[in-house]
Protein backbone atom coordinates (compact mmCIF):
# COMPACT_ATOMS: atom_id res chain seq x y z
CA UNK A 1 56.46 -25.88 -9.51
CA UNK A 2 52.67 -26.34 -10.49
CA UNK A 3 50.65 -23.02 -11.16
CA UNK A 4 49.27 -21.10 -8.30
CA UNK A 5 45.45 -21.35 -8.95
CA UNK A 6 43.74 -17.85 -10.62
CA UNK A 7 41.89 -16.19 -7.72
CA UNK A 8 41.84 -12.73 -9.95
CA UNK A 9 38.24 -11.52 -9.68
CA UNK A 10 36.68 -8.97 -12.29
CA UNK A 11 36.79 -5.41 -10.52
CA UNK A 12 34.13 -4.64 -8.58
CA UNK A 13 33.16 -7.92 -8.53
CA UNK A 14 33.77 -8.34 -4.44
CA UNK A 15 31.59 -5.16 -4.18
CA UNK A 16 28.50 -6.80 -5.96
CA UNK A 17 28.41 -9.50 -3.75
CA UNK A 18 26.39 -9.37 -0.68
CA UNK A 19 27.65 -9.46 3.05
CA UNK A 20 27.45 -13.29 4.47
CA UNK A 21 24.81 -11.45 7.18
CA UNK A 22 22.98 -10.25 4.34
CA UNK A 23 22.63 -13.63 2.41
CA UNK A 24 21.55 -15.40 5.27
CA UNK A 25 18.61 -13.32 6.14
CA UNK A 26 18.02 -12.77 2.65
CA UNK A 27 17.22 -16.32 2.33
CA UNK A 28 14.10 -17.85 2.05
CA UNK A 29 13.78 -20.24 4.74
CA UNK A 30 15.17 -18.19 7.13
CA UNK A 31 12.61 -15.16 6.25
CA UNK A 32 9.89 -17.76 6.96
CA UNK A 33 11.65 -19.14 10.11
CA UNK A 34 11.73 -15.61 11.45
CA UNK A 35 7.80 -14.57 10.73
CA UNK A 36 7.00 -17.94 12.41
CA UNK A 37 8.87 -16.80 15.54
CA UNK A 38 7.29 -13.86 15.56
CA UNK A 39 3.72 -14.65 15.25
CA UNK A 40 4.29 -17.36 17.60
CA UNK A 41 5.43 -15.08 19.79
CA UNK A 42 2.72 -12.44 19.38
CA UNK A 43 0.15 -15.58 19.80
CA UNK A 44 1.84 -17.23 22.96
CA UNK A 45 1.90 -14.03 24.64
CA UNK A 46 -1.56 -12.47 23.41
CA UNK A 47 -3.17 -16.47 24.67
CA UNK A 48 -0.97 -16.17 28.06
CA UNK A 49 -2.49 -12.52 28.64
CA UNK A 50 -5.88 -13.69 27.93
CA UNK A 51 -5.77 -16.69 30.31
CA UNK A 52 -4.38 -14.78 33.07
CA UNK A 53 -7.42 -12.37 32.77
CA UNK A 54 -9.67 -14.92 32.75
CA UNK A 55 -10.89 -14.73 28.91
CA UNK A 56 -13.14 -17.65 27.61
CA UNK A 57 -11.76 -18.11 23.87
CA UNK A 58 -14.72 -18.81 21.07
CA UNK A 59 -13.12 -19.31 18.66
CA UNK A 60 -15.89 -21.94 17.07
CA UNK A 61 -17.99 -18.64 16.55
CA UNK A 62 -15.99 -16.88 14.39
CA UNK A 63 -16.50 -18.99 10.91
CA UNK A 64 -20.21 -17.53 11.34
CA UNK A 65 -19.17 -14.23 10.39
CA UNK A 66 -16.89 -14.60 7.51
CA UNK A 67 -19.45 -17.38 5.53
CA UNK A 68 -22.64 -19.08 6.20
CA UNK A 69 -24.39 -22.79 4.46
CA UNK A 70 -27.80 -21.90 2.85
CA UNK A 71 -29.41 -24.04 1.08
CA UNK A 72 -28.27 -21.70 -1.77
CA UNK A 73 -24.80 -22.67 -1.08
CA UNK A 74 -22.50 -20.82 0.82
CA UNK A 75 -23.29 -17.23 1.81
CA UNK A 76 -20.28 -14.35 2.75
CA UNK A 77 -20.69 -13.33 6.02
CA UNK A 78 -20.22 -9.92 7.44
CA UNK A 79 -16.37 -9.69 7.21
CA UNK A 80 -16.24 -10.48 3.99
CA UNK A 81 -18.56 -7.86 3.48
CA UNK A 82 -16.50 -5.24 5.03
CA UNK A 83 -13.55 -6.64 3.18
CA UNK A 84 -15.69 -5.65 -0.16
CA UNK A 85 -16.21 -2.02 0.97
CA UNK A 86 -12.56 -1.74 2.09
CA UNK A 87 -10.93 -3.18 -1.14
CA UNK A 88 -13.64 -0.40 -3.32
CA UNK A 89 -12.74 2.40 -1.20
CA UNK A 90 -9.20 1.18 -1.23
CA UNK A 91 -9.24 1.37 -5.07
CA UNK A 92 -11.30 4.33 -5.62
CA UNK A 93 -9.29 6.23 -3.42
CA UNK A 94 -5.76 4.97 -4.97
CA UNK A 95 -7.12 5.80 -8.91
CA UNK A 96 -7.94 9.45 -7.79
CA UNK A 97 -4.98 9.53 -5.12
CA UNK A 98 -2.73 8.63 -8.58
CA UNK A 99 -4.15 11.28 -10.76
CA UNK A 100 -3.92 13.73 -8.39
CA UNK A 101 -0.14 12.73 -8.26
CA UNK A 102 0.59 12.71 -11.54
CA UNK A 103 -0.56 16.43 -11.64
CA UNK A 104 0.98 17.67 -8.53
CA UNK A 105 4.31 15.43 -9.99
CA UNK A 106 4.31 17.39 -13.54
CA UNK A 107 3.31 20.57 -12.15
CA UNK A 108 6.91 20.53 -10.03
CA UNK A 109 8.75 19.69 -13.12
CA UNK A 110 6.65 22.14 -15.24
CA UNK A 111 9.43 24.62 -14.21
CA UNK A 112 7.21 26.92 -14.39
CA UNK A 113 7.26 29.28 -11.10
CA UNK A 114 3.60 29.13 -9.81
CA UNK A 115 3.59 25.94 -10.99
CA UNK A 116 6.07 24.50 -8.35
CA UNK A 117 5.03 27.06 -5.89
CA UNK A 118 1.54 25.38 -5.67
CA UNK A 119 2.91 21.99 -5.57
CA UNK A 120 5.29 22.63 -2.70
CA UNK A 121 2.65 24.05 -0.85
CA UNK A 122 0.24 21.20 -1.40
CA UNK A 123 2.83 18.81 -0.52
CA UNK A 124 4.07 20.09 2.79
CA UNK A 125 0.24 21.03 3.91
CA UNK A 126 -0.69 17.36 3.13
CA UNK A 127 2.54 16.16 4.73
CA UNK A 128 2.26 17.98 8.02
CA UNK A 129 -1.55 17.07 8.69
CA UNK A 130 -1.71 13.74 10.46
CA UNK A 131 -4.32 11.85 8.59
CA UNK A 132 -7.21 11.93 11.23
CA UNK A 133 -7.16 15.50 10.82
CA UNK A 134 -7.77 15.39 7.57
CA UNK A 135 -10.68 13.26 7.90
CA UNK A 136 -12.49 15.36 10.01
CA UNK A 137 -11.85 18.09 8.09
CA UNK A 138 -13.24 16.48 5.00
CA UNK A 139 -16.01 15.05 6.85
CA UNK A 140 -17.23 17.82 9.60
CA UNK A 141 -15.87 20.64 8.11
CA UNK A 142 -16.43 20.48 4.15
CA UNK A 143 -18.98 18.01 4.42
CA UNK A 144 -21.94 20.11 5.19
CA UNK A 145 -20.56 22.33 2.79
CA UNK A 146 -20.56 20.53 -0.22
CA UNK A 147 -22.90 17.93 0.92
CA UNK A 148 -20.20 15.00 1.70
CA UNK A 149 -21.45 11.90 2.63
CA UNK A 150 -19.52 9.32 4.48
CA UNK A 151 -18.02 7.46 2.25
CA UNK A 152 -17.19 10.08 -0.74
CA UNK A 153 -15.23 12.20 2.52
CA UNK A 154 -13.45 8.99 3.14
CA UNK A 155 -12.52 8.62 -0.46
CA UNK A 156 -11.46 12.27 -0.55
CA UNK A 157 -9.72 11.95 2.42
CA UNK A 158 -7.62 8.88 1.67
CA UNK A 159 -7.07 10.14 -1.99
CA UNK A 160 -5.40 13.96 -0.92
CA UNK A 161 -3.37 12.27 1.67
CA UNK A 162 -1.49 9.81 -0.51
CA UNK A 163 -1.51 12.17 -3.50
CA UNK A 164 0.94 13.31 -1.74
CA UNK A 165 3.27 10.80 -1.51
CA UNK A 166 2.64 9.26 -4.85
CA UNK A 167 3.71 12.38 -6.61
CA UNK A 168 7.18 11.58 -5.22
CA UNK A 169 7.15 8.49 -6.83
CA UNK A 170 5.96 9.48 -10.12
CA UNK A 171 8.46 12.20 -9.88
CA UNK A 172 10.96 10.04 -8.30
CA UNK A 173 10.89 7.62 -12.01
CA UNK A 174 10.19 10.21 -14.51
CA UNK A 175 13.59 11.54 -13.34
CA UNK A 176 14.93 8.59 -13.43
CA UNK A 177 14.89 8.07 -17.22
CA UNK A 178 17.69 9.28 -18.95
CA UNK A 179 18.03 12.32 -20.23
CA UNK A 180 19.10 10.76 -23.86
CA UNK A 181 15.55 9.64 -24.03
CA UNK A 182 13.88 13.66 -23.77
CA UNK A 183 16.42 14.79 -26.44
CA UNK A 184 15.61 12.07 -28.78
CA UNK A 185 12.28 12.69 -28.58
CA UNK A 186 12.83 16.26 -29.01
CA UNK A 187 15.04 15.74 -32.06
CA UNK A 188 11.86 13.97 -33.72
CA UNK A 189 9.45 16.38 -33.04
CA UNK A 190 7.83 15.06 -30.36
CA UNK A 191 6.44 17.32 -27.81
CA UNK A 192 6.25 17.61 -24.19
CA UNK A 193 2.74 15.37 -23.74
CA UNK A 194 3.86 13.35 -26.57
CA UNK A 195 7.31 12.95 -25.10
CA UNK A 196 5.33 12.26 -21.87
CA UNK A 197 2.61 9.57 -22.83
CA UNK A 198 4.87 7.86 -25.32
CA UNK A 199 8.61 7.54 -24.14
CA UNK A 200 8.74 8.59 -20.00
CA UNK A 201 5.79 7.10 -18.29
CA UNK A 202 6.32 3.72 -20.33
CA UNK A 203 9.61 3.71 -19.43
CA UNK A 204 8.97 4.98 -15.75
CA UNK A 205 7.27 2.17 -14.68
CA UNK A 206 9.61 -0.21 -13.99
CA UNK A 207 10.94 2.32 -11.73
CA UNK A 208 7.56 2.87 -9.65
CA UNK A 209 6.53 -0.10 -9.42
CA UNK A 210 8.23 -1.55 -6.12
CA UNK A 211 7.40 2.11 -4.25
CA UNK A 212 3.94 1.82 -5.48
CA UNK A 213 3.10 -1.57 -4.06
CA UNK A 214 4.14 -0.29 -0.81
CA UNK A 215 2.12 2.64 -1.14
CA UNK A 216 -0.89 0.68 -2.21
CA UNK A 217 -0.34 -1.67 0.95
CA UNK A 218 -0.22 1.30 2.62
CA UNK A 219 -3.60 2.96 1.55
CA UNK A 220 -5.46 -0.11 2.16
CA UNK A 221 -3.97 -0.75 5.62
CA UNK A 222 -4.64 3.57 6.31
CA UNK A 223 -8.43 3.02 5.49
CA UNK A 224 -8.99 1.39 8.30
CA UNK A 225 -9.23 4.90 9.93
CA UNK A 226 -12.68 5.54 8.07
CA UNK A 227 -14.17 3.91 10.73
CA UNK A 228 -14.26 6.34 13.13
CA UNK A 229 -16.70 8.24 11.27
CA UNK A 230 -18.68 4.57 10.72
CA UNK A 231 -17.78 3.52 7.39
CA UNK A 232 -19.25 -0.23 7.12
CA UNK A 233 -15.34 -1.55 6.09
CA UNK A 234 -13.82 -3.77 7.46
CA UNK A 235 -12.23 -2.29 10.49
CA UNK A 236 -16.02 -1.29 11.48
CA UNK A 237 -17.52 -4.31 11.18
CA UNK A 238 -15.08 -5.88 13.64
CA UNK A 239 -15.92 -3.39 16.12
CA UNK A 240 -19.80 -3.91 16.07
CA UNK A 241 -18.96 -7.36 15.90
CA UNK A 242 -17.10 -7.27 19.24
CA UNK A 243 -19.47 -5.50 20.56
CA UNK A 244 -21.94 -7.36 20.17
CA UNK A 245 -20.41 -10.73 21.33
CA UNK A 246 -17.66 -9.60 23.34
CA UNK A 247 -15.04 -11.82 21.13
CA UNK A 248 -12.15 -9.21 21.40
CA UNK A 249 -9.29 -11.55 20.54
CA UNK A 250 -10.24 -13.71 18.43
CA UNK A 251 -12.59 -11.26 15.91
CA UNK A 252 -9.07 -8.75 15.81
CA UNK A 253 -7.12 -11.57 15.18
CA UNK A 254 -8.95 -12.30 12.35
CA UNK A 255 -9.06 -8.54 11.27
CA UNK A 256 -5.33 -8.65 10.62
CA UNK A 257 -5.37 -12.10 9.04
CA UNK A 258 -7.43 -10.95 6.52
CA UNK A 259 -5.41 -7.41 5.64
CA UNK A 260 -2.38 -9.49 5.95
CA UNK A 261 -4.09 -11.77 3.27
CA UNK A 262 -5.06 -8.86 1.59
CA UNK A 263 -1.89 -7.22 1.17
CA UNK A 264 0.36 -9.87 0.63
CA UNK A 265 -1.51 -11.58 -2.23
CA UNK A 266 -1.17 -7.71 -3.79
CA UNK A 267 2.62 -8.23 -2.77
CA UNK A 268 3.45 -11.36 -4.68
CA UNK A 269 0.94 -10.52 -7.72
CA UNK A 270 2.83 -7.47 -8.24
CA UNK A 271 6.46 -9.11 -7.94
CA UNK A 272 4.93 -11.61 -10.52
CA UNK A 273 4.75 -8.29 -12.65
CA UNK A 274 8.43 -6.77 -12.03
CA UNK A 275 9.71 -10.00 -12.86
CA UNK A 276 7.67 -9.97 -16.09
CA UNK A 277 8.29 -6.66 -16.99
CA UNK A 278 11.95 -6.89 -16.36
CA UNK A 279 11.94 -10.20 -18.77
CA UNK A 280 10.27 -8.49 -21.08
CA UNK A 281 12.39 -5.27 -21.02
């Protein structure tokens, strides 16, 4: 009688692999497939809805506002422009917006009681005002106080909001190093900044990184709101745009193409990092 063929499986090993539903959308292709359905169906039924109102598409006028031939070569147009001042204000608020973080982060696992009482408070006043509040409360309210201009209340603004939720995510990986790691430290005679700078926030970062991206995606797509108080970024330069030519469609269309742009190039250069940091781990 030949031998019955070894199906034994290391434990746990039927639990690691995925569900057949879950491989098949977590392929490639299929991911692709799927976004092409769906922007062809958000383009089929934005084009029917415009014909059956009548619209006259330009789309031949839009190239004019994102770059220009000079006979200096090629000049950016005013999208590109606004692109500039969102991608700044994006940055400047997101460096600030992380250092306030990292405070509000250590002061909660300070243990010390005032400590976490004002970091609980900051955190669930931030979280319960919806960010256009917050906006004009930076801009009409504590502008005139302390002299605000547009764009520093937008920065501000932007910055104290997702504080907030990046001090969850710092505090989210420094927990999530092992707790070997303080006591070793310890037993050298490290201390607590030491401990801090050399041995958790190194290690933290493979941790934060994935949130992070999504919270930088988010911050750039958020700053859009700036222009209702007329900051020249992108959002607002679509708007005098359309007003001025009436191109509704086509200029909004190319609004989100170019955050989409935006924020999946900062998707797939930060992957490119995990994956090297992992390697290198």
């Amino acid at each position: 009688m030949s031998a019955a063929p070894d199906t034994h499986q290391p434990r746990g090993a039927a639990l690691r692999q995925p569900p057949a539903i879950q491989r098949f959308f977590g392929s490639t292709i299929v991911s692709v497939l799927i976004y092409a359905a769906v922007m062809a169906a958000i383009i089929y039924g934005s084009f029917t809805g415009a014909q059956n109102m009548g619209y006259n598409w330009q789309w031949h006028r839009v190239p004019q506002f994102l770059w220009t031939f000079t006979d200096d070569g090629i000049e950016m147009g005013e999208m590109f422009y606004g692109l500039g001042v969102t991608i700044q204000l994006s940055l400047t608020a997101f460096a600030l917006a992380t250092a306030i973080g990292l405070l509000i982060a250590l002061l909660r696992l300070s243990g010390l009681v005032v400590g976490s009482a004002v970091a609980i408070a900051f955190l669930e006043f931030i979280r319960n005002i919806p960010l256009l509040v917050l906006l004009y409360l930076f801009y009409y309210v504590l502008g005139p106080i302390f002299g605000l201009d547009r764009y520093t209340a937008s920065v501000l603004t932007l910055a104290v909001f997702h504080s907030a939720l990046i001090s969850e995510i710092l505090r989210a990986g420094i927990n999530a190093v092992a707790v070997g790691q303080w006591e070793a430290a310890k037993s050298i005679g490290m201390t607590t900044g030491q401990t801090y700078r050399y041995i958790i926030l190194p290690q933290s970062v493979r941790f934060m990184l994935p949130p992070m991206t999504g919270e930088v995606v988010h911050l750039i797509k958020s700053s859009a709101i700036v222009s209702v108080i007329a900051v020249a970024e992108l959002t607002t330069i679509g708007r005098n745009i359309i007003s001025d030519t009436f191109m509704s469609f086509e200029i909004w269309f190319t609004v989100a193409l170019v955050y989409m742009a935006v924020t999946l190039i900062l998707s797939v250069g930060v992957s490119f990092l995990e994956k090297r940091y992992a390697v290198d781990q």
